[in-house]
PDB file of N, CA and C in Angstrom:
ATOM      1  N   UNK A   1     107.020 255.819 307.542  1.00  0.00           N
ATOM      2  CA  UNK A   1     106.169 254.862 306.851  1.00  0.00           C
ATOM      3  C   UNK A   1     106.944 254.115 305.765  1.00  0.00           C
ATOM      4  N   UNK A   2     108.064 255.036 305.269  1.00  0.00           N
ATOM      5  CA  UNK A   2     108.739 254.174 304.123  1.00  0.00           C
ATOM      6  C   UNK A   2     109.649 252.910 304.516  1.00  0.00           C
ATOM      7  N   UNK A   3     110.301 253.330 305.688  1.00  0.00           N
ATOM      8  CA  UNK A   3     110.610 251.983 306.550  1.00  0.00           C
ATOM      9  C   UNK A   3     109.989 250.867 306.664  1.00  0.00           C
ATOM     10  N   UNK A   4     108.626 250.842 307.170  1.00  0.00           N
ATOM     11  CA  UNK A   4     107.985 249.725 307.143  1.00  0.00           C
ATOM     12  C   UNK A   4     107.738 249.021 306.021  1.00  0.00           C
ATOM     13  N   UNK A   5     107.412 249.927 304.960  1.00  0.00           N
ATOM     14  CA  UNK A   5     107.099 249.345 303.976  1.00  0.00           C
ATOM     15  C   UNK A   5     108.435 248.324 303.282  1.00  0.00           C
ATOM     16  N   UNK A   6     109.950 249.570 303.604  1.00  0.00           N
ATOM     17  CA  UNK A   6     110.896 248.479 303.244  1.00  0.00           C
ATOM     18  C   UNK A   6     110.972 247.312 303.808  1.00  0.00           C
ATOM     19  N   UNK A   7     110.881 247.546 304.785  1.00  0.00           N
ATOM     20  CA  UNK A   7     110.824 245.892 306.027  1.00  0.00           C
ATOM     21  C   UNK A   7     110.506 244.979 305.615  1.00  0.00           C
ATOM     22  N   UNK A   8     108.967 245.441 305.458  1.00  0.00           N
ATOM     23  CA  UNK A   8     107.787 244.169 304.760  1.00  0.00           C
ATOM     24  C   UNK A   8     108.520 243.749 303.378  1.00  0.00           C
ATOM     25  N   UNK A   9     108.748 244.519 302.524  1.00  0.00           N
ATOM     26  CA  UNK A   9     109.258 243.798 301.522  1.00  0.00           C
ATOM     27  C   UNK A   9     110.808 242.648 301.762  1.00  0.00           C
ATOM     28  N   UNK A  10     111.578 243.066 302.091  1.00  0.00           N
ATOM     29  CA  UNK A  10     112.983 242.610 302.694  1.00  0.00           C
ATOM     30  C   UNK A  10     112.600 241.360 303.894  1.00  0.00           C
ATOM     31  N   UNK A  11     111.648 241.740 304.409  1.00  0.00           N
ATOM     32  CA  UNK A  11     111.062 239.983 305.222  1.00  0.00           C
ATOM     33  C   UNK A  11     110.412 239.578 304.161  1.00  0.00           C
ATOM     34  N   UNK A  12     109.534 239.463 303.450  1.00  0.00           N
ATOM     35  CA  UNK A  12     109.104 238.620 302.235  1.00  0.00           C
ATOM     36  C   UNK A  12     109.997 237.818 301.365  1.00  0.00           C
ATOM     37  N   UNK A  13     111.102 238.932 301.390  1.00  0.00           N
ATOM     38  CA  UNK A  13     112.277 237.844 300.311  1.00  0.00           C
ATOM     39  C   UNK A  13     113.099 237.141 301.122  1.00  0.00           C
ATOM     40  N   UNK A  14     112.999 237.487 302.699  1.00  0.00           N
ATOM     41  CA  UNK A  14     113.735 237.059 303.551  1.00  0.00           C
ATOM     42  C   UNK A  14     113.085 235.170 303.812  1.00  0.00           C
ATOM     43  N   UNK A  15     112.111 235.677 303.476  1.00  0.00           N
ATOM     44  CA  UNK A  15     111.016 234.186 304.321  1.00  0.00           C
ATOM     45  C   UNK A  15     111.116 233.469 302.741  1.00  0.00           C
ATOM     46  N   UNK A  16     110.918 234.008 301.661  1.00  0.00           N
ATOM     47  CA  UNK A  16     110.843 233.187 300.624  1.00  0.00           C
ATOM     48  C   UNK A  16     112.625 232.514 300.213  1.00  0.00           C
ATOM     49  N   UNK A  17     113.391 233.295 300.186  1.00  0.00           N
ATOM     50  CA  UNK A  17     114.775 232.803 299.923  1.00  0.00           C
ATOM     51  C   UNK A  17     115.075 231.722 301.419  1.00  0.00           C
ATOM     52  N   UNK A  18     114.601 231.800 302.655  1.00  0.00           N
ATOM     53  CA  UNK A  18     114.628 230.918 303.913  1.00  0.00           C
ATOM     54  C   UNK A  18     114.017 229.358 303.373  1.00  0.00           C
ATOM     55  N   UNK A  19     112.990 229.478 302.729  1.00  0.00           N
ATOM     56  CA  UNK A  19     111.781 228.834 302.179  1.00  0.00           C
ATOM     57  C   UNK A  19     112.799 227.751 301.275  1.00  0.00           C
ATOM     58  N   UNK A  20     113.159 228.549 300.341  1.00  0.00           N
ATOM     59  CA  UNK A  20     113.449 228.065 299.370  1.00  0.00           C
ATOM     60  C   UNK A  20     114.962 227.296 299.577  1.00  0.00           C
ATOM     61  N   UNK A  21     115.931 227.882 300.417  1.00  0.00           N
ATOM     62  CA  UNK A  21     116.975 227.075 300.983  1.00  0.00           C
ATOM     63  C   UNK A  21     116.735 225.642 301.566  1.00  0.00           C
ATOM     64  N   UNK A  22     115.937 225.741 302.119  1.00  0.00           N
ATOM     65  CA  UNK A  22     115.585 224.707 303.344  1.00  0.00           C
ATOM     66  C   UNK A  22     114.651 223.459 302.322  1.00  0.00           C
ATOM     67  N   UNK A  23     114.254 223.634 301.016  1.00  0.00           N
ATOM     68  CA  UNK A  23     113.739 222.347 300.654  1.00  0.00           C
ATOM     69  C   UNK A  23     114.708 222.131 299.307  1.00  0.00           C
ATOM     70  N   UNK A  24     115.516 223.438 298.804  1.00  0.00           N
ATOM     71  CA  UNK A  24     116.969 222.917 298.143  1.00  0.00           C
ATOM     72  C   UNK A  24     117.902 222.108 299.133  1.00  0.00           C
ATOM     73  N   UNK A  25     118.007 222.644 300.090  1.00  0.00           N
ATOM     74  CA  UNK A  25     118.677 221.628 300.993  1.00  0.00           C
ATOM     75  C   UNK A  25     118.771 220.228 301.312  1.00  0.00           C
ATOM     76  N   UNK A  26     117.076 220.101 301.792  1.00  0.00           N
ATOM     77  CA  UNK A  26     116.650 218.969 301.440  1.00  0.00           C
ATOM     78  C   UNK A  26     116.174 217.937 300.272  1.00  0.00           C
ATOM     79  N   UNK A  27     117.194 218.449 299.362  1.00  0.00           N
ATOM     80  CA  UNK A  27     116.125 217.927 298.117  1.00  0.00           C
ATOM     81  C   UNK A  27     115.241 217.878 297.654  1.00  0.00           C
ATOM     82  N   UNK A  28     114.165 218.481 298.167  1.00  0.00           N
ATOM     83  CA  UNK A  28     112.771 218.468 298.088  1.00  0.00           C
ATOM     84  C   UNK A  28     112.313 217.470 298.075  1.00  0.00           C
ATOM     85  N   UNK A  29     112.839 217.023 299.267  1.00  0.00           N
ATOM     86  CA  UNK A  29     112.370 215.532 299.607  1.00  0.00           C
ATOM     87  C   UNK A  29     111.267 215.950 301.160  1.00  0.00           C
ATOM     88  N   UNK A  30     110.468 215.351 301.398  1.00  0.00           N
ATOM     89  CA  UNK A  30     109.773 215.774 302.886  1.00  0.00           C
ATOM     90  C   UNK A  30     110.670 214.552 303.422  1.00  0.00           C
ATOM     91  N   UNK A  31     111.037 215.093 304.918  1.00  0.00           N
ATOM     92  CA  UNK A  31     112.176 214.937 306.114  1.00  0.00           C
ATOM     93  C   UNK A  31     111.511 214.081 306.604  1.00  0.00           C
ATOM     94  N   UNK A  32     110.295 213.735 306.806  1.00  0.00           N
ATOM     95  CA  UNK A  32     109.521 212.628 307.543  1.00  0.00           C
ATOM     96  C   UNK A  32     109.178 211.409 306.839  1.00  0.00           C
ATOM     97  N   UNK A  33     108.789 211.474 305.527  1.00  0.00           N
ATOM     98  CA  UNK A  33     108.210 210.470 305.216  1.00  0.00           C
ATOM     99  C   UNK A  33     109.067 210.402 304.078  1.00  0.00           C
ATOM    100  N   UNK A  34     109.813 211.315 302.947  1.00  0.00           N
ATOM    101  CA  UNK A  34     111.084 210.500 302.244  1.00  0.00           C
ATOM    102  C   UNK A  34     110.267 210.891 301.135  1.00  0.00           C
ATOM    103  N   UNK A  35     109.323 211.103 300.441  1.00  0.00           N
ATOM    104  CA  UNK A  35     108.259 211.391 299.293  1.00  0.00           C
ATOM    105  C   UNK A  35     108.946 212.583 298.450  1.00  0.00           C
ATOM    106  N   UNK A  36     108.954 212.846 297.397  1.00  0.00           N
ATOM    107  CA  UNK A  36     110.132 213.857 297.290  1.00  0.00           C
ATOM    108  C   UNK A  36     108.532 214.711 296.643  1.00  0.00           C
ATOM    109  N   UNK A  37     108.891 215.893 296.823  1.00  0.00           N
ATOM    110  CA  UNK A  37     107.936 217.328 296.862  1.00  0.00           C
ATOM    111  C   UNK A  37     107.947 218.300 295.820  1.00  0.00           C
ATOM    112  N   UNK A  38     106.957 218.992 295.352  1.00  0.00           N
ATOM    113  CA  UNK A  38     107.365 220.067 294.317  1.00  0.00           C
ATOM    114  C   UNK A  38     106.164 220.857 294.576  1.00  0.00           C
ATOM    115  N   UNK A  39     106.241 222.153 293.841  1.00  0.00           N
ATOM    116  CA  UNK A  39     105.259 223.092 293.989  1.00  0.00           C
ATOM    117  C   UNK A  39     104.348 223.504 295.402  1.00  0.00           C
ATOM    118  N   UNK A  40     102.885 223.436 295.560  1.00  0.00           N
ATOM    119  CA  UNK A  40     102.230 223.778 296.442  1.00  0.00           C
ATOM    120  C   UNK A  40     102.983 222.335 297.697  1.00  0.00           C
ATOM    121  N   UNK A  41     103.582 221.736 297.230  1.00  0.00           N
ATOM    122  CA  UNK A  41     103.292 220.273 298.259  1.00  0.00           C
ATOM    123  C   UNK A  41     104.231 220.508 299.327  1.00  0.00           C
ATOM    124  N   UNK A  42     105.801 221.599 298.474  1.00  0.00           N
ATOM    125  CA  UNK A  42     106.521 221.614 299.625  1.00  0.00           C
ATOM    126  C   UNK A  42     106.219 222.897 300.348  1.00  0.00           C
ATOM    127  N   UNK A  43     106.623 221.866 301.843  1.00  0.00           N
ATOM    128  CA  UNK A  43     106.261 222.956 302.882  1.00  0.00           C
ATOM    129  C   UNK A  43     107.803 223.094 303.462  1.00  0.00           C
ATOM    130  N   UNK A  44     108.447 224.643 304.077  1.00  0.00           N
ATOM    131  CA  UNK A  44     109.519 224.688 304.713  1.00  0.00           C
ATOM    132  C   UNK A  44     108.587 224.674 306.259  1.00  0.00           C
ATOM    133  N   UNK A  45     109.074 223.935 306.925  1.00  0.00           N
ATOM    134  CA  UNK A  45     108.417 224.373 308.246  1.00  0.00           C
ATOM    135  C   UNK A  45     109.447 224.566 309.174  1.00  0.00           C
ATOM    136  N   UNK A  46     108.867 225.111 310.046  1.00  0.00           N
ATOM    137  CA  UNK A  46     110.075 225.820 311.584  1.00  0.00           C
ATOM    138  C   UNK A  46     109.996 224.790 312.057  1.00  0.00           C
ATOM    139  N   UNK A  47     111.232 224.676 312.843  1.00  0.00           N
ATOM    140  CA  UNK A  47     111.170 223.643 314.384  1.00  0.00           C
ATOM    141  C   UNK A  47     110.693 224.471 315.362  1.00  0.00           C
ATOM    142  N   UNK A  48     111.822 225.783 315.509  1.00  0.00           N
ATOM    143  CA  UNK A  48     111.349 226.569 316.499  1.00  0.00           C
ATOM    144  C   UNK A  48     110.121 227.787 316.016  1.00  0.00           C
ATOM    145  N   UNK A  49     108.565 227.792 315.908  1.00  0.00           N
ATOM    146  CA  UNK A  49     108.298 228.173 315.343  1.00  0.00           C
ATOM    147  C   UNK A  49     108.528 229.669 315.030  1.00  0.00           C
ATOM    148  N   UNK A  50     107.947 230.588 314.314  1.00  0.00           N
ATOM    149  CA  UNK A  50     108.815 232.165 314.074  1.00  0.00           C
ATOM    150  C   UNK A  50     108.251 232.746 315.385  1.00  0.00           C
ATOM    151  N   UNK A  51     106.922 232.449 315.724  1.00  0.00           N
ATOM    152  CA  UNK A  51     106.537 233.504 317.149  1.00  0.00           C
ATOM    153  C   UNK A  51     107.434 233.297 318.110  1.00  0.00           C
ATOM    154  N   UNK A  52     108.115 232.267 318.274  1.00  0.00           N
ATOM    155  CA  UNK A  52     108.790 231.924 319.547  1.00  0.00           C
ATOM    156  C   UNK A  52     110.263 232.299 319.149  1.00  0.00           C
ATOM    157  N   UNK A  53     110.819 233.189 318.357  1.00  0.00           N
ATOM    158  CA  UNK A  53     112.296 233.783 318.510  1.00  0.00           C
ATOM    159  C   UNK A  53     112.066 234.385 316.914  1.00  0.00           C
ATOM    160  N   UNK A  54     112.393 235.610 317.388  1.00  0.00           N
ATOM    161  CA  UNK A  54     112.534 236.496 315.752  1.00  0.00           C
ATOM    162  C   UNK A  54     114.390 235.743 315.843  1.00  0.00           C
ATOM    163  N   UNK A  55     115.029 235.254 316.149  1.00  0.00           N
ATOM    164  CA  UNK A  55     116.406 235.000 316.204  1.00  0.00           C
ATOM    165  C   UNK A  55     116.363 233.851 315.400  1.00  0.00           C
ATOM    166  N   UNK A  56     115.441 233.058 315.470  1.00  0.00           N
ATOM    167  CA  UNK A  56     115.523 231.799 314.842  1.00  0.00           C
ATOM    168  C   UNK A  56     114.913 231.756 313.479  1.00  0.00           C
ATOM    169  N   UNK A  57     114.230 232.869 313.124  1.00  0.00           N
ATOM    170  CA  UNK A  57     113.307 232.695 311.919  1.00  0.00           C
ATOM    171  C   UNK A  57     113.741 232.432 310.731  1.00  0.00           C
ATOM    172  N   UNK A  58     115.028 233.301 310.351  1.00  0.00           N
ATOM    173  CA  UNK A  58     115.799 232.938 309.048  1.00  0.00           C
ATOM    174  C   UNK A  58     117.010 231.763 308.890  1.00  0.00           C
ATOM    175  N   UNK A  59     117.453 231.223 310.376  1.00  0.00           N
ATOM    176  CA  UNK A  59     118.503 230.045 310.303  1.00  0.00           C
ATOM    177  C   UNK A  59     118.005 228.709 309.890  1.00  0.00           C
ATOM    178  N   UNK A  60     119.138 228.565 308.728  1.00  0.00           N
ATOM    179  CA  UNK A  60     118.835 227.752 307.781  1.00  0.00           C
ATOM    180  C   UNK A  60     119.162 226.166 308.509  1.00  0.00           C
ATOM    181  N   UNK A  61     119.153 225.998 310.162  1.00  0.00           N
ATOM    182  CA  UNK A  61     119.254 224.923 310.854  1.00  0.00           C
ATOM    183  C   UNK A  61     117.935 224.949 311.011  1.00  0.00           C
ATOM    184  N   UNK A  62     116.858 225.819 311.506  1.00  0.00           N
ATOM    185  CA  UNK A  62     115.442 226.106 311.794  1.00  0.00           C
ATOM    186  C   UNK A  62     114.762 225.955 311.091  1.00  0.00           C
ATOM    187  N   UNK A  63     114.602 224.526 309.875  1.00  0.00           N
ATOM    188  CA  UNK A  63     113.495 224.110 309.310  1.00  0.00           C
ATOM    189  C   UNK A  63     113.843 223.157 308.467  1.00  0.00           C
ATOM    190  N   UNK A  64     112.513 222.508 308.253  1.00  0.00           N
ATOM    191  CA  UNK A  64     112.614 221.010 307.166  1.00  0.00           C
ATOM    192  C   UNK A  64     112.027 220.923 306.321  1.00  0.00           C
ATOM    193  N   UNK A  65     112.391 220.417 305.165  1.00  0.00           N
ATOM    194  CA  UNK A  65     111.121 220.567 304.219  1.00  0.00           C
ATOM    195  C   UNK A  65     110.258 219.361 304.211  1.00  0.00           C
ATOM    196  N   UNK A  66     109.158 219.522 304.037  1.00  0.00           N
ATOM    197  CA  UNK A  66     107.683 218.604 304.314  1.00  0.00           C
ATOM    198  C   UNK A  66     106.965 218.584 303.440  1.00  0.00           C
ATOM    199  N   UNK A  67     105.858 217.320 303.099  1.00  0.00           N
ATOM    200  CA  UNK A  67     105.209 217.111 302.258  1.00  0.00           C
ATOM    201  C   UNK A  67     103.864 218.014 302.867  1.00  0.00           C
ATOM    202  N   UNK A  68     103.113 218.263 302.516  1.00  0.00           N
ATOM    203  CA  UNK A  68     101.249 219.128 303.338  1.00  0.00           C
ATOM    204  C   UNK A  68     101.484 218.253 303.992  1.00  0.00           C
ATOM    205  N   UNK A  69     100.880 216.616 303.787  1.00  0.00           N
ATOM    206  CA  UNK A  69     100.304 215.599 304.363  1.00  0.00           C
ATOM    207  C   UNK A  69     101.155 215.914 306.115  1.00  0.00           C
ATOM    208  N   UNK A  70     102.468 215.645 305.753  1.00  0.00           N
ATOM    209  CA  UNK A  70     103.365 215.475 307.188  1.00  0.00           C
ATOM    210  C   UNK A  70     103.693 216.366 307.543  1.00  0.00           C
ATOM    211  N   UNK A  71     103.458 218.058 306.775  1.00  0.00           N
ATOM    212  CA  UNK A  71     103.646 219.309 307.957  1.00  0.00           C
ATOM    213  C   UNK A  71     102.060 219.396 308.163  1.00  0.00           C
ATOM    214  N   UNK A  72     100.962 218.732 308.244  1.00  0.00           N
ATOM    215  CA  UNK A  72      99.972 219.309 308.569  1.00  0.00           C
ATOM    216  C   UNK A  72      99.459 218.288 309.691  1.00  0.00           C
ATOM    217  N   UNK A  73      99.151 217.127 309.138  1.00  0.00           N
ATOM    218  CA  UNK A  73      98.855 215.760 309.837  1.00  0.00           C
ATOM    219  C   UNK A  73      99.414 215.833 311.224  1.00  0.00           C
ATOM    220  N   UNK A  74     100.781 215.734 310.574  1.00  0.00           N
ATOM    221  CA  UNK A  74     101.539 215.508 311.596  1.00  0.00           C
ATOM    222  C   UNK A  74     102.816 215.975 312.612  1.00  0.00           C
ATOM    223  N   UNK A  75     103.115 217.246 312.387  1.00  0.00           N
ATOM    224  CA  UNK A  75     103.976 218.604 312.584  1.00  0.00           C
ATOM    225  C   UNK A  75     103.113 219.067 313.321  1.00  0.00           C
ATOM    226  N   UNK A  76     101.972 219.866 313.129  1.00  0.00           N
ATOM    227  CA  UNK A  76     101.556 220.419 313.985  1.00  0.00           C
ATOM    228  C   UNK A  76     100.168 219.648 314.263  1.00  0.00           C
ATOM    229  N   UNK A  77     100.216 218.626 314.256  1.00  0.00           N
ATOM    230  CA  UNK A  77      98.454 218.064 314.714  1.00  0.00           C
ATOM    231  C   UNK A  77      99.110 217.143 316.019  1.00  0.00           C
ATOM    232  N   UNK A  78     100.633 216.760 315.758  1.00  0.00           N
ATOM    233  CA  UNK A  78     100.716 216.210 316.779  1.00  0.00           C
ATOM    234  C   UNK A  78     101.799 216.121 317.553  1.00  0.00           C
ATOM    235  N   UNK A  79     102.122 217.322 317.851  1.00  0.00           N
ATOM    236  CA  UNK A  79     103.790 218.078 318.289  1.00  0.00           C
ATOM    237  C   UNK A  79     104.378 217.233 318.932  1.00  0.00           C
ATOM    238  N   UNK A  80     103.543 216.103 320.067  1.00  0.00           N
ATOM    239  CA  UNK A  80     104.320 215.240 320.945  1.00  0.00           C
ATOM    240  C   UNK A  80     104.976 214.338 320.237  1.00  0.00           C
ATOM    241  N   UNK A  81     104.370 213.898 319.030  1.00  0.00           N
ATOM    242  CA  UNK A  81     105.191 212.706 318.903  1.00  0.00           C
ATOM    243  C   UNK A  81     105.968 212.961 317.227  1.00  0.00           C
ATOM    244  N   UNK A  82     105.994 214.557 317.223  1.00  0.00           N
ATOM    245  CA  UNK A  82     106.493 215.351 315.611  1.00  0.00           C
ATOM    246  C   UNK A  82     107.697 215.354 316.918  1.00  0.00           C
ATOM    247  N   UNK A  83     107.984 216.158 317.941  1.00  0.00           N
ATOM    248  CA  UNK A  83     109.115 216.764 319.028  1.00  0.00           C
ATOM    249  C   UNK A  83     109.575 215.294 319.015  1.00  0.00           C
ATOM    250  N   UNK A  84     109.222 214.340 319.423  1.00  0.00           N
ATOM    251  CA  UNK A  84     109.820 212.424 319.414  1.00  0.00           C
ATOM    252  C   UNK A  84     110.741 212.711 318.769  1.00  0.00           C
ATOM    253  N   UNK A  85     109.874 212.334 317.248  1.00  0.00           N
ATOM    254  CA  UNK A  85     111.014 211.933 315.923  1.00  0.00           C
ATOM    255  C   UNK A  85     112.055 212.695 316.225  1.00  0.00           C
ATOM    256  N   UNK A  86     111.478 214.450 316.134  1.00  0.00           N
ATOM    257  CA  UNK A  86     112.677 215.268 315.843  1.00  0.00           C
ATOM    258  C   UNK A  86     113.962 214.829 316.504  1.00  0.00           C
ATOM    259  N   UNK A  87     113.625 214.728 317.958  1.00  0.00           N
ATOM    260  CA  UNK A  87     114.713 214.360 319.234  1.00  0.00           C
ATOM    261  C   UNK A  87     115.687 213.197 318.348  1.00  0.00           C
ATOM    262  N   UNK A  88     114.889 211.803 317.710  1.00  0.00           N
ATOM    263  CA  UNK A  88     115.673 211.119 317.187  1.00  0.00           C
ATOM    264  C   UNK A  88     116.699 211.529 316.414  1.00  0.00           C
ATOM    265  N   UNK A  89     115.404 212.043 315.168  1.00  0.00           N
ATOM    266  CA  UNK A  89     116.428 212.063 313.911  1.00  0.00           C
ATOM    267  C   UNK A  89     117.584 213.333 313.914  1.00  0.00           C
ATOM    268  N   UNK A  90     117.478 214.173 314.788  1.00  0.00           N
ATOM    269  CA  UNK A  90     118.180 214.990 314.407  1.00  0.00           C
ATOM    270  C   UNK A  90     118.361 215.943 316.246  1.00  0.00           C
ATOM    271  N   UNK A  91     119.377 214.935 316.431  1.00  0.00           N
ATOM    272  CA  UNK A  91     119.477 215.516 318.045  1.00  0.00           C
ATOM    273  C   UNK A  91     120.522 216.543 318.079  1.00  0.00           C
ATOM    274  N   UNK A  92     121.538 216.701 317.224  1.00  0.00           N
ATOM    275  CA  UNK A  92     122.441 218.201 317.251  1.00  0.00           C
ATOM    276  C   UNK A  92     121.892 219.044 316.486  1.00  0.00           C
ATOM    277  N   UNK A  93     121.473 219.283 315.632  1.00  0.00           N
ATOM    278  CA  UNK A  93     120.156 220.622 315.237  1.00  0.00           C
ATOM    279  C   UNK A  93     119.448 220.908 316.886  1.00  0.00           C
ATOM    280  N   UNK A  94     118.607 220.195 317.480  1.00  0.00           N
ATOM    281  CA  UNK A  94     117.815 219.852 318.309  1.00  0.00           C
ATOM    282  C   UNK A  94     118.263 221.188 319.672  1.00  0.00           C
ATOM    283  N   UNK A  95     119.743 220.496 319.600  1.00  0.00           N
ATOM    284  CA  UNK A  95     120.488 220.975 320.805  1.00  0.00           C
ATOM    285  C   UNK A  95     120.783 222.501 320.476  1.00  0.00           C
ATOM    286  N   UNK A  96     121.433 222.758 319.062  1.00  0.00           N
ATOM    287  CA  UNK A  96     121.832 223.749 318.572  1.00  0.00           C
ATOM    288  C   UNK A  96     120.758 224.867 318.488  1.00  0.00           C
ATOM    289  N   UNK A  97     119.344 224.694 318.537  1.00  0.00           N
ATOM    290  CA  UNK A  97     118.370 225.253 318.422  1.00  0.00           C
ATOM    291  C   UNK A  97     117.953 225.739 319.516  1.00  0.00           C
ATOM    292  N   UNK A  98     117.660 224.903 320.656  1.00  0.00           N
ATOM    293  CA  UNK A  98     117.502 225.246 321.602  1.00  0.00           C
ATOM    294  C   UNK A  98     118.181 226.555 322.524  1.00  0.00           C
ATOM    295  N   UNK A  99     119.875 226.295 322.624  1.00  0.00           N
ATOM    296  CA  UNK A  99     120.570 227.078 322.864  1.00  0.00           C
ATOM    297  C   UNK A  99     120.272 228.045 322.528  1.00  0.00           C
ATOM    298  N   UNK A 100     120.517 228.598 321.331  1.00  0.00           N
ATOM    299  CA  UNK A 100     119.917 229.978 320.511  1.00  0.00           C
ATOM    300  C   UNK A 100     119.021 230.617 320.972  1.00  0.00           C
ATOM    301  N   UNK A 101     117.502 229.100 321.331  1.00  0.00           N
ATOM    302  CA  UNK A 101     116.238 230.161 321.257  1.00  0.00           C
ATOM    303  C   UNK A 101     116.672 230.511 322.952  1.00  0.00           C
ATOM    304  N   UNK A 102     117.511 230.075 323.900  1.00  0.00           N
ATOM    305  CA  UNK A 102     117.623 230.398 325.206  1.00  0.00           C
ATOM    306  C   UNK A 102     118.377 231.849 324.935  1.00  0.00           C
ATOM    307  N   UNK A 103     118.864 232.363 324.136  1.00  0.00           N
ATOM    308  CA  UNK A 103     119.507 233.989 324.027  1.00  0.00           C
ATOM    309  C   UNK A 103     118.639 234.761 324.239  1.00  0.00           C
ATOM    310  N   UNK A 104     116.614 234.439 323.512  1.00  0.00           N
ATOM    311  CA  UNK A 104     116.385 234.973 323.617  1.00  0.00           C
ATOM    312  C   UNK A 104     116.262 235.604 322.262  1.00  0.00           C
ATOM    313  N   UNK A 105     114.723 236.723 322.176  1.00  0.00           N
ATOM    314  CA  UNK A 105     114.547 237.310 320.784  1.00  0.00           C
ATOM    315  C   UNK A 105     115.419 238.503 320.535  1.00  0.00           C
ATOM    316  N   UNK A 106     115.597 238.918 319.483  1.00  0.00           N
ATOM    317  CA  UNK A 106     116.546 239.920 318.784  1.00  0.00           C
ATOM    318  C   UNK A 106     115.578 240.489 318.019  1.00  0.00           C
ATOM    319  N   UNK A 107     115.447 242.256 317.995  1.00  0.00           N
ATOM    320  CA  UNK A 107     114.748 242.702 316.984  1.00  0.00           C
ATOM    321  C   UNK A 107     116.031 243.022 315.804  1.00  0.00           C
ATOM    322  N   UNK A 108     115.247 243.019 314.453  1.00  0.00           N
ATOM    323  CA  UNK A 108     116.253 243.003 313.583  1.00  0.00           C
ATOM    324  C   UNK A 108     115.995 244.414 312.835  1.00  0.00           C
ATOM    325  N   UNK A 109     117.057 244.980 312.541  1.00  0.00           N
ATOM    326  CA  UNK A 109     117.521 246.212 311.642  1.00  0.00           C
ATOM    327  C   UNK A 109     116.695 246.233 310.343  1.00  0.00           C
ATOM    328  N   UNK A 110     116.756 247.369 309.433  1.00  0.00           N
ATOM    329  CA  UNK A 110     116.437 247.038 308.095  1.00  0.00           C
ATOM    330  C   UNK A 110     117.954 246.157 307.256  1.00  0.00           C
ATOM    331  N   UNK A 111     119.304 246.619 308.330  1.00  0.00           N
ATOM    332  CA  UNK A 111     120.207 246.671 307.269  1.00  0.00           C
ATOM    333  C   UNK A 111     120.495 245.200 307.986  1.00  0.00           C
ATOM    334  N   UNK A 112     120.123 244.563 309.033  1.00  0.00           N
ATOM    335  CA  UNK A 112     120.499 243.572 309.723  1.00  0.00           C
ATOM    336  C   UNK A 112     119.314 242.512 308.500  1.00  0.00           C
ATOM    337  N   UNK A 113     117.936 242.909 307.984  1.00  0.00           N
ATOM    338  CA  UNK A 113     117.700 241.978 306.961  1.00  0.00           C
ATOM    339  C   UNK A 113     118.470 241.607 305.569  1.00  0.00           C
ATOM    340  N   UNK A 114     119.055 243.596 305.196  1.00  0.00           N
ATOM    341  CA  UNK A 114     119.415 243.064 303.480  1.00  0.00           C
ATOM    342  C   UNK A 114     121.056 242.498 304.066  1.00  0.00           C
ATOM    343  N   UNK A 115     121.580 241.819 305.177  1.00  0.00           N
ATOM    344  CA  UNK A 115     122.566 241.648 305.533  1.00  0.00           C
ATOM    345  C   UNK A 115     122.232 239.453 305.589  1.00  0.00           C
ATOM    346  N   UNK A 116     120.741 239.563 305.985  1.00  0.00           N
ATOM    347  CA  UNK A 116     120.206 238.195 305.986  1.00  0.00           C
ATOM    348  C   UNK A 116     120.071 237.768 304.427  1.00  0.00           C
ATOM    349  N   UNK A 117     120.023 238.629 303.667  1.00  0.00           N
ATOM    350  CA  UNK A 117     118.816 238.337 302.729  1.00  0.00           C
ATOM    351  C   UNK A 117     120.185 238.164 301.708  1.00  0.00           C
ATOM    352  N   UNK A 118     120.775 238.935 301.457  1.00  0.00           N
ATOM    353  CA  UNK A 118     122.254 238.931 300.738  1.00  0.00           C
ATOM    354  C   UNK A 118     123.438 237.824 301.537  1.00  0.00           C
ATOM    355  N   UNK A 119     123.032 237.638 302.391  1.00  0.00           N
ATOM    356  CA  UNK A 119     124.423 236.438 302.860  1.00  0.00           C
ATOM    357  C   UNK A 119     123.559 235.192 302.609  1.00  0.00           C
ATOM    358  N   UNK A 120     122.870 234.507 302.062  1.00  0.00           N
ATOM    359  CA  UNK A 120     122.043 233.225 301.036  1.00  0.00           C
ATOM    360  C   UNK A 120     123.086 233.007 300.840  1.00  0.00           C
TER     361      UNK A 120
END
């Protein structure tokens, strides 16, 4: 039981330090519409989302930061033409992502997280 409990904690800082890379990265600017973001507004969102590859969940290629308006509106209200843009704006992420999620999921270690969570 103490395992899990470490887990859960070590994915929490795992998803929040992921979080927090990905809209330092971006400036905290949202990737779609250019609006620059702070507090509740920025969103990190997946490309590949987390259900579809525990492999992809923490790579800091696997997300953008977004305003609500354009991870909600329009990220997931309207994947066909959110998958469009993406294809445009950013076709080697695109490619690079894909590949990966074709490996296939990976379950991860406790020591394979504080190994995620410490290499930030």
């Amino acid at each position: 039981m103490a395992k899990t409990s470490e887990r859960k904690k070590l994915t929490k800082k795992l998803d929040k330090a992921w979080r927090n890379h990905v809209c330092e990265r971006d400036n905290y600017t949202c990737q779609w519409c250019g609006v620059p973001v702070e507090g509740s507004n920025a969103h990190a969102s997946h490309i590949i989302p987390r259900s579809n590859g525990n492999r992809l969940r923490w790579d800091k290629r696997n997300g953008l930061c977004m305003c609500f308006h354009c991870h909600i509106n329009k990220w997931h209200k309207d994947p066909v033409t959110a998958g469009g843009w993406f294809d445009i704006k950013y076709p080697e992420i695109k490619s690079y992502l894909f590949e990966e999620k074709a490996k296939g999921t990976v379950k991860f270690s406790i020591s394979d997280l504080e190994e995620l969570l410490f290499g930030f």
